[in-house]
PDB file of N, CA and C in Angstrom:
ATOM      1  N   UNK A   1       0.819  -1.172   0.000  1.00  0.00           N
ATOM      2  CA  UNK A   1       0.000   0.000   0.000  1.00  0.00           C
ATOM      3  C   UNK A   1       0.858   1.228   0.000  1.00  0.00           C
ATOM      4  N   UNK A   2       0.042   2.469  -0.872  1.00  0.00           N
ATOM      5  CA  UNK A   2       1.218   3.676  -0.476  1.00  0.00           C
ATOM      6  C   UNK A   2       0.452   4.417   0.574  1.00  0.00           C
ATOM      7  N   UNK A   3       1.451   5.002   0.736  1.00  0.00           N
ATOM      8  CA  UNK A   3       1.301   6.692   1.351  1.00  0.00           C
ATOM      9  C   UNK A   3       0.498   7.400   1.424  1.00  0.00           C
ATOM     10  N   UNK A   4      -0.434   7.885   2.102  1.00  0.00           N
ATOM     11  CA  UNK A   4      -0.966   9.155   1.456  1.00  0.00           C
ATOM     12  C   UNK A   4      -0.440  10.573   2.552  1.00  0.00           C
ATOM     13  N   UNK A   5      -0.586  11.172   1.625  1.00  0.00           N
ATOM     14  CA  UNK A   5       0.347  12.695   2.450  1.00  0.00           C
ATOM     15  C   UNK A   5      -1.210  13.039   2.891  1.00  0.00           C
ATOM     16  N   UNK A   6      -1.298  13.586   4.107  1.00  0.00           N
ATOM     17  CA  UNK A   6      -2.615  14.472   4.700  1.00  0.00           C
ATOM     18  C   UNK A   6      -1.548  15.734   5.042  1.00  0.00           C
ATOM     19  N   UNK A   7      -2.670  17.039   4.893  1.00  0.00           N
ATOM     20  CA  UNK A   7      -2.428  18.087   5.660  1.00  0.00           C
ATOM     21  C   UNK A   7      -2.742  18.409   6.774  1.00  0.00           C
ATOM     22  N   UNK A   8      -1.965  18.546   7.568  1.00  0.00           N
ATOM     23  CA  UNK A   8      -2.586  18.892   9.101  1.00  0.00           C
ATOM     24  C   UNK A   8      -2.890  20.766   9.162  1.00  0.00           C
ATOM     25  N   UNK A   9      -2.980  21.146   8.394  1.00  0.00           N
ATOM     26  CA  UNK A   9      -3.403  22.624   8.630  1.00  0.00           C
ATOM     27  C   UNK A   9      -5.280  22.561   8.434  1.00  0.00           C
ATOM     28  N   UNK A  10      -5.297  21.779   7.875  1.00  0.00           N
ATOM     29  CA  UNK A  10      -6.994  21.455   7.480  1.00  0.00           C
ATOM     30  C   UNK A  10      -7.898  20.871   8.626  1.00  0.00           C
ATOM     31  N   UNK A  11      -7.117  20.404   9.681  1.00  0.00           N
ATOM     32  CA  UNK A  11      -7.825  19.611  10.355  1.00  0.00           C
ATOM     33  C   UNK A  11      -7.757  20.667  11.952  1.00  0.00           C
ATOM     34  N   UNK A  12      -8.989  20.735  12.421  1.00  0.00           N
ATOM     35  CA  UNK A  12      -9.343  21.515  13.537  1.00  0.00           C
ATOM     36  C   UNK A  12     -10.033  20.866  14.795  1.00  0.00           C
ATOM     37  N   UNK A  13      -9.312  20.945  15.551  1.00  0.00           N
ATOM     38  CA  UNK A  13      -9.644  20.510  16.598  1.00  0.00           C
ATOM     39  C   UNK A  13     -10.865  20.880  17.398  1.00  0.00           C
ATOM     40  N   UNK A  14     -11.827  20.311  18.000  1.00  0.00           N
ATOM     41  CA  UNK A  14     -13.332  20.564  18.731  1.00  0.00           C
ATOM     42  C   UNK A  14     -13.714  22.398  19.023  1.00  0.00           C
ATOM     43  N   UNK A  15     -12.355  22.836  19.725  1.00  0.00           N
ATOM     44  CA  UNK A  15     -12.837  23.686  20.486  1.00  0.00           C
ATOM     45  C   UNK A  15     -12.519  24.987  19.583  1.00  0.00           C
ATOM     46  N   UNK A  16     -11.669  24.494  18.604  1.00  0.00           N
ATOM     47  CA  UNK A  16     -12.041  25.937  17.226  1.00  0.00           C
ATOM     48  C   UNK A  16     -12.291  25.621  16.290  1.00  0.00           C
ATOM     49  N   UNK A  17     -13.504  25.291  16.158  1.00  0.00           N
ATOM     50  CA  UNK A  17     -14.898  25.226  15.579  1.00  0.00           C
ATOM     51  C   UNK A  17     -15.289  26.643  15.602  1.00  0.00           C
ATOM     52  N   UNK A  18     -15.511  27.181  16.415  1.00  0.00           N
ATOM     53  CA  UNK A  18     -16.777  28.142  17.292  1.00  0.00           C
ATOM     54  C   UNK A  18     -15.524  29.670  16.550  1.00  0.00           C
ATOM     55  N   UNK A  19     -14.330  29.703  16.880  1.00  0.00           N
ATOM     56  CA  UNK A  19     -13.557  30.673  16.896  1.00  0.00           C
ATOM     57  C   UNK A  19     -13.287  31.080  15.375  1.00  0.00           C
ATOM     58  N   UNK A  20     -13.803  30.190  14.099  1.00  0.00           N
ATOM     59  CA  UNK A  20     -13.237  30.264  12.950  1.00  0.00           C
ATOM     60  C   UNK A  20     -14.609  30.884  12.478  1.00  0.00           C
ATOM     61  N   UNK A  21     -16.001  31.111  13.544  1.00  0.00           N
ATOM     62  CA  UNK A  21     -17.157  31.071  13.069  1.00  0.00           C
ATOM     63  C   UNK A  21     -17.529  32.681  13.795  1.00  0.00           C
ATOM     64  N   UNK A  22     -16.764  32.912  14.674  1.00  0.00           N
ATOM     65  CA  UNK A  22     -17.482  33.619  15.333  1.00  0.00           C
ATOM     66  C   UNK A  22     -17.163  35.392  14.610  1.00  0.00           C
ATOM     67  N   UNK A  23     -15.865  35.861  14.222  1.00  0.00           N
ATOM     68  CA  UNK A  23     -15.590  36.332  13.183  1.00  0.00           C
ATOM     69  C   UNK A  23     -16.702  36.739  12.003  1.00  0.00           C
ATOM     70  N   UNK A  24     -17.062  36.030  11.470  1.00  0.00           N
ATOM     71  CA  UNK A  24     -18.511  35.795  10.593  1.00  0.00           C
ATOM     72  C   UNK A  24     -19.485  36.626  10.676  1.00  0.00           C
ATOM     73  N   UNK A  25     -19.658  35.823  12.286  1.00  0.00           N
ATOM     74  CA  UNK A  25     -21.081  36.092  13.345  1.00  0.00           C
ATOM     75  C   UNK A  25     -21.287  37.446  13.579  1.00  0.00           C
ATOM     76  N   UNK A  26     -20.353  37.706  13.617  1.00  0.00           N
ATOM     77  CA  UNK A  26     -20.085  39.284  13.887  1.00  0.00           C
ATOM     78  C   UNK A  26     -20.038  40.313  13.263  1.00  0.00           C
ATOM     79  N   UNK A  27     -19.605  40.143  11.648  1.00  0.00           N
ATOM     80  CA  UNK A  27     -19.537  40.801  10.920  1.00  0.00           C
ATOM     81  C   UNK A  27     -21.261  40.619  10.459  1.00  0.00           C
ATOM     82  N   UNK A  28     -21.488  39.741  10.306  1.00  0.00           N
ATOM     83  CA  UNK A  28     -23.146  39.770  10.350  1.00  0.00           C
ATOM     84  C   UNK A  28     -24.109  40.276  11.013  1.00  0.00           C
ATOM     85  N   UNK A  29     -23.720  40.301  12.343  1.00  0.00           N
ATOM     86  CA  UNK A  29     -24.414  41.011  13.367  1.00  0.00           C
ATOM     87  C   UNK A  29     -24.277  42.598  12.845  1.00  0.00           C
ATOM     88  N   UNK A  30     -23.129  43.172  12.615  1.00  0.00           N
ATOM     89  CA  UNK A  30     -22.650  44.296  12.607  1.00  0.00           C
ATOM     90  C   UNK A  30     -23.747  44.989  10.979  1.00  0.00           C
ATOM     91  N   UNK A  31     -23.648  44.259   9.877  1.00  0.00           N
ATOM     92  CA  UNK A  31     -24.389  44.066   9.085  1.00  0.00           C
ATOM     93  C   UNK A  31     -25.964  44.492   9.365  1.00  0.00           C
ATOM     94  N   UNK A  32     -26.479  43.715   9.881  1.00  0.00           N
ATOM     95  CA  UNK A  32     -27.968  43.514  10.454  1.00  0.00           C
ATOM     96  C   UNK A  32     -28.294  44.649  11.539  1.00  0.00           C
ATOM     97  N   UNK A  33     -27.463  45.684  12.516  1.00  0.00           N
ATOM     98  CA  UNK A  33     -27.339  46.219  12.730  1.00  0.00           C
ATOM     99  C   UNK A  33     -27.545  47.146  11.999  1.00  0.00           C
ATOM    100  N   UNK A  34     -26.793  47.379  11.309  1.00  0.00           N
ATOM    101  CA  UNK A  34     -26.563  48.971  10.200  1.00  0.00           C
ATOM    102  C   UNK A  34     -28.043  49.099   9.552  1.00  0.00           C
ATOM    103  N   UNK A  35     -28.438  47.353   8.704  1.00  0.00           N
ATOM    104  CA  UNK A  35     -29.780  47.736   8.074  1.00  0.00           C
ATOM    105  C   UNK A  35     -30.666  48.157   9.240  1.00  0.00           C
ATOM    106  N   UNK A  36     -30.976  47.749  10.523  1.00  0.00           N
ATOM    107  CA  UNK A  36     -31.825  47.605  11.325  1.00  0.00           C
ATOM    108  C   UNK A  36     -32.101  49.552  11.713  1.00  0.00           C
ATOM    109  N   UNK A  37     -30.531  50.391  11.788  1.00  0.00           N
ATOM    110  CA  UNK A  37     -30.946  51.617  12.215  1.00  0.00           C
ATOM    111  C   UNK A  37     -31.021  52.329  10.768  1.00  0.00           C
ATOM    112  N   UNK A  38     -30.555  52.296   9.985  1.00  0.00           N
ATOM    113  CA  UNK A  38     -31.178  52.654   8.461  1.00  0.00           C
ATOM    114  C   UNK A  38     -32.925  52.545   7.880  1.00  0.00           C
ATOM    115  N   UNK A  39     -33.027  51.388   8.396  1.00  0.00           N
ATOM    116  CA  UNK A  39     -34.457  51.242   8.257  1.00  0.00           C
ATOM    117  C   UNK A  39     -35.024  51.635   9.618  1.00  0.00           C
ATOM    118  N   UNK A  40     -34.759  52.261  10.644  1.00  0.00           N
ATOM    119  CA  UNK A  40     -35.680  53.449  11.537  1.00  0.00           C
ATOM    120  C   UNK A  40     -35.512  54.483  11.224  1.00  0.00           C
ATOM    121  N   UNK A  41     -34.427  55.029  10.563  1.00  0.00           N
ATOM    122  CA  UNK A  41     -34.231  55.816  10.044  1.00  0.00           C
ATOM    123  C   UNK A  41     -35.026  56.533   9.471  1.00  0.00           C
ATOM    124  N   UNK A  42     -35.149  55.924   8.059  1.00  0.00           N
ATOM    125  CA  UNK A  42     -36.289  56.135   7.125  1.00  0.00           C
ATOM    126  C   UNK A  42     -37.517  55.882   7.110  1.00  0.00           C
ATOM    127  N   UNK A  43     -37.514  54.633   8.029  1.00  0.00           N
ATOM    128  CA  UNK A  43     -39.079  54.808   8.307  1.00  0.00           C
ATOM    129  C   UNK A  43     -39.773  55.969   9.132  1.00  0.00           C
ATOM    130  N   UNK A  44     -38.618  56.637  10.230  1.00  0.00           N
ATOM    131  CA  UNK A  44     -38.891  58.146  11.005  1.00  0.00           C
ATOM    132  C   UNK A  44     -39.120  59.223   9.917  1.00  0.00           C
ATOM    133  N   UNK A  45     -38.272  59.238   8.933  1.00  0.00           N
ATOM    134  CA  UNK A  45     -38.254  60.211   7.610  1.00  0.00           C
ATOM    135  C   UNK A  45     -39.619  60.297   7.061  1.00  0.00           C
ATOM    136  N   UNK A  46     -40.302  59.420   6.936  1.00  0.00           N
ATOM    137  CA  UNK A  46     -41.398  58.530   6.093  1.00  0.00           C
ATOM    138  C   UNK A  46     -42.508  58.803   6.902  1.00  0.00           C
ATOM    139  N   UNK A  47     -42.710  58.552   8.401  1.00  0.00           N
ATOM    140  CA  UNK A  47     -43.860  58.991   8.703  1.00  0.00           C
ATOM    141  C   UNK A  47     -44.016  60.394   9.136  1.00  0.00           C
ATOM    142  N   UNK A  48     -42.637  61.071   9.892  1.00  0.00           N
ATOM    143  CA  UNK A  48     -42.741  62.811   9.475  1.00  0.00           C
ATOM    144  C   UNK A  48     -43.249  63.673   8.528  1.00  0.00           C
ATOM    145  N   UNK A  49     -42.936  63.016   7.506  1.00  0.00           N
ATOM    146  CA  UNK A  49     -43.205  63.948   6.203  1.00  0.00           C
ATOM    147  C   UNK A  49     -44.621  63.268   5.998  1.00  0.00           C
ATOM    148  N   UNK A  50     -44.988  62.564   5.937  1.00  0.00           N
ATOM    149  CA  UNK A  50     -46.483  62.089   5.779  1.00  0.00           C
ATOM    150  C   UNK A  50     -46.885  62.758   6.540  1.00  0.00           C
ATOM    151  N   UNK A  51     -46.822  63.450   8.106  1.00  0.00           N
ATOM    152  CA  UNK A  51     -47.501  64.213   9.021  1.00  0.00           C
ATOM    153  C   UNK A  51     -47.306  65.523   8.641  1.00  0.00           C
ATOM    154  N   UNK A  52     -46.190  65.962   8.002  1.00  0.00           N
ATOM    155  CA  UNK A  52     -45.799  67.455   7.682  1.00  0.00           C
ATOM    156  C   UNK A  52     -47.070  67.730   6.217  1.00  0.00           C
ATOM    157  N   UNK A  53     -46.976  66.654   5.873  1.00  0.00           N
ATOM    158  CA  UNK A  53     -47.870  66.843   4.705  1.00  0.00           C
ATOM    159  C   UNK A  53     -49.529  67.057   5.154  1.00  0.00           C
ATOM    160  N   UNK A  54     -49.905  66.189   6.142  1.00  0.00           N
ATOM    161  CA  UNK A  54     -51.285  66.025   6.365  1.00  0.00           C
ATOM    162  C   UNK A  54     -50.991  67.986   6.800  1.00  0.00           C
ATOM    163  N   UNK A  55     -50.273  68.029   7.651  1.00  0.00           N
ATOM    164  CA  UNK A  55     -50.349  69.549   8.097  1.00  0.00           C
ATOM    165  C   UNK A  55     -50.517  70.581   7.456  1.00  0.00           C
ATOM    166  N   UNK A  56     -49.231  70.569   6.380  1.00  0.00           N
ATOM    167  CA  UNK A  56     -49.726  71.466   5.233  1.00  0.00           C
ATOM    168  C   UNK A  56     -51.034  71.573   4.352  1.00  0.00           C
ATOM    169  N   UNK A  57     -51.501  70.552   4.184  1.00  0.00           N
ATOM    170  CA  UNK A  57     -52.546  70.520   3.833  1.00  0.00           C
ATOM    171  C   UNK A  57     -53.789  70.752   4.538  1.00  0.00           C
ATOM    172  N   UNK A  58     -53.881  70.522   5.854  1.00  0.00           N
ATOM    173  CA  UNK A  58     -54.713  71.721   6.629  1.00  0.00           C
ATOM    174  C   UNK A  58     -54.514  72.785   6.624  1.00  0.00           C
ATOM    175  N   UNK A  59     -53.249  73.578   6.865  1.00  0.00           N
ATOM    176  CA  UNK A  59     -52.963  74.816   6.759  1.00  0.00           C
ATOM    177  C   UNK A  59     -53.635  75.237   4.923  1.00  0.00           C
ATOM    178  N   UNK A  60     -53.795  74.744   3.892  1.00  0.00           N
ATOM    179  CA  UNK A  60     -53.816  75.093   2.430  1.00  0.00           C
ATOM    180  C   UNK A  60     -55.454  75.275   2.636  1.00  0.00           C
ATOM    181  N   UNK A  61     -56.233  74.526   3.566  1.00  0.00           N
ATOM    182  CA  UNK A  61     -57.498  74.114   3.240  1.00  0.00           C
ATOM    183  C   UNK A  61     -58.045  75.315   4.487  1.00  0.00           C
ATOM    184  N   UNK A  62     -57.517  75.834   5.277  1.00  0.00           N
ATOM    185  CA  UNK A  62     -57.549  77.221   6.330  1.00  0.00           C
ATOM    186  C   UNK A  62     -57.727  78.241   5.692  1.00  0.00           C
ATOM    187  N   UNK A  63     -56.435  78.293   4.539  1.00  0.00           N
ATOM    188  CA  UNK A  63     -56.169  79.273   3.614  1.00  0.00           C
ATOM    189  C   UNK A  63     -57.060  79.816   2.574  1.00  0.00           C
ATOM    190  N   UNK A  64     -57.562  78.755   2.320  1.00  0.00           N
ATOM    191  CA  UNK A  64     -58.382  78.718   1.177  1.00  0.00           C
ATOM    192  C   UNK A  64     -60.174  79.277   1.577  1.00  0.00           C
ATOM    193  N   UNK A  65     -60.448  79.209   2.973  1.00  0.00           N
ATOM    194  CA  UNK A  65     -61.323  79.014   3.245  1.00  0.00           C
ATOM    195  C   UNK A  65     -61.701  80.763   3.736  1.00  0.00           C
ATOM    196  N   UNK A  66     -60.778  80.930   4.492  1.00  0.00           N
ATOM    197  CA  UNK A  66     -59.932  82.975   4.748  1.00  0.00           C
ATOM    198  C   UNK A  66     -60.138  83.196   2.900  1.00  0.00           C
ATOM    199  N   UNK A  67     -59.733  82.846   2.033  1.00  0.00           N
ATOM    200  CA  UNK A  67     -59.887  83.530   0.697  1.00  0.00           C
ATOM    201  C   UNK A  67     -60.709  83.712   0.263  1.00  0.00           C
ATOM    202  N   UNK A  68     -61.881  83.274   0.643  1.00  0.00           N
ATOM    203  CA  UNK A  68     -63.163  82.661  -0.208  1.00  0.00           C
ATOM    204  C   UNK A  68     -63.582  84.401   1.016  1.00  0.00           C
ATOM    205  N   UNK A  69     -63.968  83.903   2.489  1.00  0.00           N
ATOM    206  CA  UNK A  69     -64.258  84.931   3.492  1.00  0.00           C
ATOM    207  C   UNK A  69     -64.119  86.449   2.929  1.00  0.00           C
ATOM    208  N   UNK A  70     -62.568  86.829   2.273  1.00  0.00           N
ATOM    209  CA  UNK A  70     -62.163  87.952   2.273  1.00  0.00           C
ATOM    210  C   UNK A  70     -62.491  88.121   1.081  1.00  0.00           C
ATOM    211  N   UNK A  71     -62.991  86.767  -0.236  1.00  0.00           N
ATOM    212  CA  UNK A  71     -63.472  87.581  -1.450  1.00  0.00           C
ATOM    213  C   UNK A  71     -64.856  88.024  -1.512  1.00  0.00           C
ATOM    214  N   UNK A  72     -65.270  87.427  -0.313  1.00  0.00           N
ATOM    215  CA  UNK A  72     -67.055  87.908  -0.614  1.00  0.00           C
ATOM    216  C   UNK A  72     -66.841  89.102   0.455  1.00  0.00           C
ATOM    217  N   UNK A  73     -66.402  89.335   1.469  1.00  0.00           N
ATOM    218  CA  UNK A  73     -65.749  90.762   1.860  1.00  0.00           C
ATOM    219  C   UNK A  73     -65.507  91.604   1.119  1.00  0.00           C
ATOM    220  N   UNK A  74     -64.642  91.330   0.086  1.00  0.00           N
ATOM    221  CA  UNK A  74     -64.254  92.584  -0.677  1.00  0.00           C
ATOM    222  C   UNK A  74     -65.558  92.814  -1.620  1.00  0.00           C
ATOM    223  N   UNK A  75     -66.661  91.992  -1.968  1.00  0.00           N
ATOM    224  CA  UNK A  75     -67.428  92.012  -2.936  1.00  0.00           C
ATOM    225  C   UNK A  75     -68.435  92.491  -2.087  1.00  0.00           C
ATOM    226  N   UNK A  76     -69.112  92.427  -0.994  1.00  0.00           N
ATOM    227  CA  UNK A  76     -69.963  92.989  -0.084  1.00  0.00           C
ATOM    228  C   UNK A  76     -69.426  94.782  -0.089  1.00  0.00           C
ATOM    229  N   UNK A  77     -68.126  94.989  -0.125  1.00  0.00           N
ATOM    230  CA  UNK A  77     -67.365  96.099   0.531  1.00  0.00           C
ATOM    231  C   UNK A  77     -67.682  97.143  -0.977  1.00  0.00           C
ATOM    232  N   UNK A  78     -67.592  96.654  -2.176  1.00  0.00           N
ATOM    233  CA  UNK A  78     -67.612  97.019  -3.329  1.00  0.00           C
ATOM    234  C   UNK A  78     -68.787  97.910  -4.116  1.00  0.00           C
ATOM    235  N   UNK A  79     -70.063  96.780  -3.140  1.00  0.00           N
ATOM    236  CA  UNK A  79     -71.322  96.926  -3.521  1.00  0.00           C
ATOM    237  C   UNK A  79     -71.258  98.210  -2.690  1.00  0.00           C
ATOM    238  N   UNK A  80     -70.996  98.380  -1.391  1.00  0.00           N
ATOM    239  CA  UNK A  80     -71.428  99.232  -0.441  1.00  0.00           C
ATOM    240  C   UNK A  80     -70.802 100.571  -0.701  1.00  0.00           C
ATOM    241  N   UNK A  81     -69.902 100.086  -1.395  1.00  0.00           N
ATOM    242  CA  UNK A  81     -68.910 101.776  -1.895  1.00  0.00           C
ATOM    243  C   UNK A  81     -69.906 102.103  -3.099  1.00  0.00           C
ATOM    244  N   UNK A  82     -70.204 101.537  -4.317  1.00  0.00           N
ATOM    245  CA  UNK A  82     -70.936 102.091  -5.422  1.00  0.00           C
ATOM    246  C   UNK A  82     -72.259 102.712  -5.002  1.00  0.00           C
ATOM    247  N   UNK A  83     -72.816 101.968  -3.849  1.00  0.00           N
ATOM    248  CA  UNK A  83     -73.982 102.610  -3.209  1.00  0.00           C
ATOM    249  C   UNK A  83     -73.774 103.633  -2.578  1.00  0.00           C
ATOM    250  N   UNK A  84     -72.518 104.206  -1.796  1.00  0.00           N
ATOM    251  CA  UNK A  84     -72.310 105.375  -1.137  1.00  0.00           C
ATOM    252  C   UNK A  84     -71.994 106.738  -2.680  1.00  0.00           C
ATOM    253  N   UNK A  85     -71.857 106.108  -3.389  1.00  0.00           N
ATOM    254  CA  UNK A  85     -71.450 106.677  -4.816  1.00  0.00           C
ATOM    255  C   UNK A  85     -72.430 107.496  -5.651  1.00  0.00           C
ATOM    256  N   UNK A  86     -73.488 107.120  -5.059  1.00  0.00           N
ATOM    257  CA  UNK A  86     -74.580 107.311  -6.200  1.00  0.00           C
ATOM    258  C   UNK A  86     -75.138 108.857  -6.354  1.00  0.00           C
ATOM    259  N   UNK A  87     -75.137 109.770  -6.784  1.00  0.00           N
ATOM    260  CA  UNK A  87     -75.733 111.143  -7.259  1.00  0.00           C
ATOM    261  C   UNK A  87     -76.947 111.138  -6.538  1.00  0.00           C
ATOM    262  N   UNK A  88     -77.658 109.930  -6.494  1.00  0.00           N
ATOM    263  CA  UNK A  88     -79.309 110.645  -5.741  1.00  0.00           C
ATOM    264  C   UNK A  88     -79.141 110.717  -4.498  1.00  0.00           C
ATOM    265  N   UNK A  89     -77.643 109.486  -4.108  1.00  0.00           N
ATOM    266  CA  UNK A  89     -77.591 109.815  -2.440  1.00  0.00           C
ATOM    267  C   UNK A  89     -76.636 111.274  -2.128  1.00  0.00           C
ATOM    268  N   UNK A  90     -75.796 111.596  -2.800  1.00  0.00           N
ATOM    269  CA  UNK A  90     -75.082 113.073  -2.401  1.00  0.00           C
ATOM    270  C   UNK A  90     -75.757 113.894  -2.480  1.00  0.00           C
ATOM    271  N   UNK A  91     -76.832 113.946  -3.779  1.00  0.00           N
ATOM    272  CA  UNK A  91     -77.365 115.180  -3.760  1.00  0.00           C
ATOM    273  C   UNK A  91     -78.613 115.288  -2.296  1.00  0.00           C
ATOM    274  N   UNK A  92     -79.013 114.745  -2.021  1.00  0.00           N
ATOM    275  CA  UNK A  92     -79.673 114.045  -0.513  1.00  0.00           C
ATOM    276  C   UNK A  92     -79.131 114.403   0.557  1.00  0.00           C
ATOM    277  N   UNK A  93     -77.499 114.537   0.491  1.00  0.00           N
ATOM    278  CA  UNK A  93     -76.878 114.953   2.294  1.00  0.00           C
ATOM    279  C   UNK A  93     -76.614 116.213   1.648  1.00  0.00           C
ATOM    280  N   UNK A  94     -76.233 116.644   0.474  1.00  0.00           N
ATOM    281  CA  UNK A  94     -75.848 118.029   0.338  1.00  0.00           C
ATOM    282  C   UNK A  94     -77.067 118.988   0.662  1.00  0.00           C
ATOM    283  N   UNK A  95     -78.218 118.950   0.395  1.00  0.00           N
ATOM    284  CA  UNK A  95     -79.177 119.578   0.498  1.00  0.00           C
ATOM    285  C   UNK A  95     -79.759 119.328   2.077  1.00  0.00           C
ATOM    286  N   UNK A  96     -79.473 118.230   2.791  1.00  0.00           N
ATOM    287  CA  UNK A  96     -80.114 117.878   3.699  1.00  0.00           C
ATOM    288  C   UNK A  96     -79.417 118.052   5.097  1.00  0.00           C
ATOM    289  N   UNK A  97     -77.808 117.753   4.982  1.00  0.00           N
ATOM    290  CA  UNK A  97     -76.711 118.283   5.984  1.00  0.00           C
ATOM    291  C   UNK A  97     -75.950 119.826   5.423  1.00  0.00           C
ATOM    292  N   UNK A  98     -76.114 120.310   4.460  1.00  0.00           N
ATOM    293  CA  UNK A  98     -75.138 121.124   4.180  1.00  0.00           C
ATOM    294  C   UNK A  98     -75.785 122.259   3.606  1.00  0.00           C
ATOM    295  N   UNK A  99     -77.111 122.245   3.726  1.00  0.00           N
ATOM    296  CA  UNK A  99     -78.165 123.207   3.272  1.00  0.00           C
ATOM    297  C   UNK A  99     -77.683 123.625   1.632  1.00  0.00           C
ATOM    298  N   UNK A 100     -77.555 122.689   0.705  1.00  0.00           N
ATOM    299  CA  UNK A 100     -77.307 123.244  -0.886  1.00  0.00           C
ATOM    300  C   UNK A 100     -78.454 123.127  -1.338  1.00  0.00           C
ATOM    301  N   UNK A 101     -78.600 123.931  -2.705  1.00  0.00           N
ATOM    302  CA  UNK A 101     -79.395 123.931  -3.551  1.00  0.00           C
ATOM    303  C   UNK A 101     -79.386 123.857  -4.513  1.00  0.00           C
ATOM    304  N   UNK A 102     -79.949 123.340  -5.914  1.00  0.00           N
ATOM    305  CA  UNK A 102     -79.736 123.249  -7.047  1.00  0.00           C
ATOM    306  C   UNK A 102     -79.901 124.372  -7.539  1.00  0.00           C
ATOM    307  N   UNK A 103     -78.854 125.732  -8.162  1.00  0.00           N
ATOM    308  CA  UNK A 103     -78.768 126.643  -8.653  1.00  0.00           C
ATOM    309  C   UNK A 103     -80.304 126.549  -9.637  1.00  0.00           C
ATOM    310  N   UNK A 104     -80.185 127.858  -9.822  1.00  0.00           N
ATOM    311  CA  UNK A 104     -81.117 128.418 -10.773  1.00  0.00           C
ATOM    312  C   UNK A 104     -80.532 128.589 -12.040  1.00  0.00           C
ATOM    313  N   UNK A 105     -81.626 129.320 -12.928  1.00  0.00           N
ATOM    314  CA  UNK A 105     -80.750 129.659 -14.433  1.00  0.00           C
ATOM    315  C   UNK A 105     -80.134 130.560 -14.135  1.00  0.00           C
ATOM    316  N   UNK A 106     -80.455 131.765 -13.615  1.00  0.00           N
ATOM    317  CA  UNK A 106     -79.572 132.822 -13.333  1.00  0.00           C
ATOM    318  C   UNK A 106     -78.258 132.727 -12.724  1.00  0.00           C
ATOM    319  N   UNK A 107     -78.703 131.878 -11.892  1.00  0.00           N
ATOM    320  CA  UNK A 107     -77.199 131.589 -11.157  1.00  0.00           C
ATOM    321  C   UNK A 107     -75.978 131.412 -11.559  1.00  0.00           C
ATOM    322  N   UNK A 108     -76.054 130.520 -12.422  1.00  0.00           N
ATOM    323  CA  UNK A 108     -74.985 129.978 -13.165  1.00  0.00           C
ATOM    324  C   UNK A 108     -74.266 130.980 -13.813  1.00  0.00           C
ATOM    325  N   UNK A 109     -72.924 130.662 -14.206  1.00  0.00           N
ATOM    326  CA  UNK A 109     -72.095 132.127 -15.087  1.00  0.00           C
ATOM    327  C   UNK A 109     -71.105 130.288 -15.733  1.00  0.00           C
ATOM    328  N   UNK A 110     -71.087 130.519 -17.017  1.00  0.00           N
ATOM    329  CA  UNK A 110     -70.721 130.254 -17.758  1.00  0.00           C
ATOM    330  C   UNK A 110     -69.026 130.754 -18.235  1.00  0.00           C
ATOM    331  N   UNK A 111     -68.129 129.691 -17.811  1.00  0.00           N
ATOM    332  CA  UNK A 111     -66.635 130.767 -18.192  1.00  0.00           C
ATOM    333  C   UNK A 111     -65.690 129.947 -19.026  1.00  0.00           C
ATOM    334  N   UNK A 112     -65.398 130.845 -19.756  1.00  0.00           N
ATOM    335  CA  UNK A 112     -64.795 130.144 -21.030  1.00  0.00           C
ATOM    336  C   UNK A 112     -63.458 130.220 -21.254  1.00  0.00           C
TER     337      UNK A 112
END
């Protein structure tokens, strides 16, 4: 029979088993780690801005609601000025607070 050559660098004894593994273990752990605070991360990112959004969008729908208020304001405010405007109502306080009168023909002088 021949020979056979074995390597003894290949062959490991019981108790480093665990020590050739644990290396690994660790770098895996370390791994699983990183994803684990990356993904709170972004999931914190993710539901903030979903809340910043619901917010803004109350604030847009506040806004909108003040616009509508202040355009029928200004359109109430508009009516009430053309009505203070009107010739039958001035001529009414002029004659009535301020004692005027509608001139005569004579009155008038014509200047050219």
């Amino acid at each position: 029979m021949g020979m056979v050559k074995t390597d003894s660098t290949k062959f490991t004894l019981p108790g480093q088993v665990g020590a050739d593994l644990a290396p690994n273990r660790l770098d895996i752990v370390k791994f699983l780690m990183i994803c684990m605070v990356l993904l709170t991360v972004v999931s914190t990112f993710h539901v903030w801005s979903r809340f910043r959004l619901i917010e803004l969008n109350l604030q847009i729908g506040e806004a909108n609601s003040q616009l509508k208020e202040l355009e029928q304001t200004h359109k109430r405010l508009k009516l009430e000025a053309a009505a203070l405007k009107t010739p039958a109502r001035i001529e009414a306080i002029a004659k009535r607070d301020l004692g005027m009168i509608v001139p005569e023909d004579d009155q008038t002088i014509l200047v050219k």
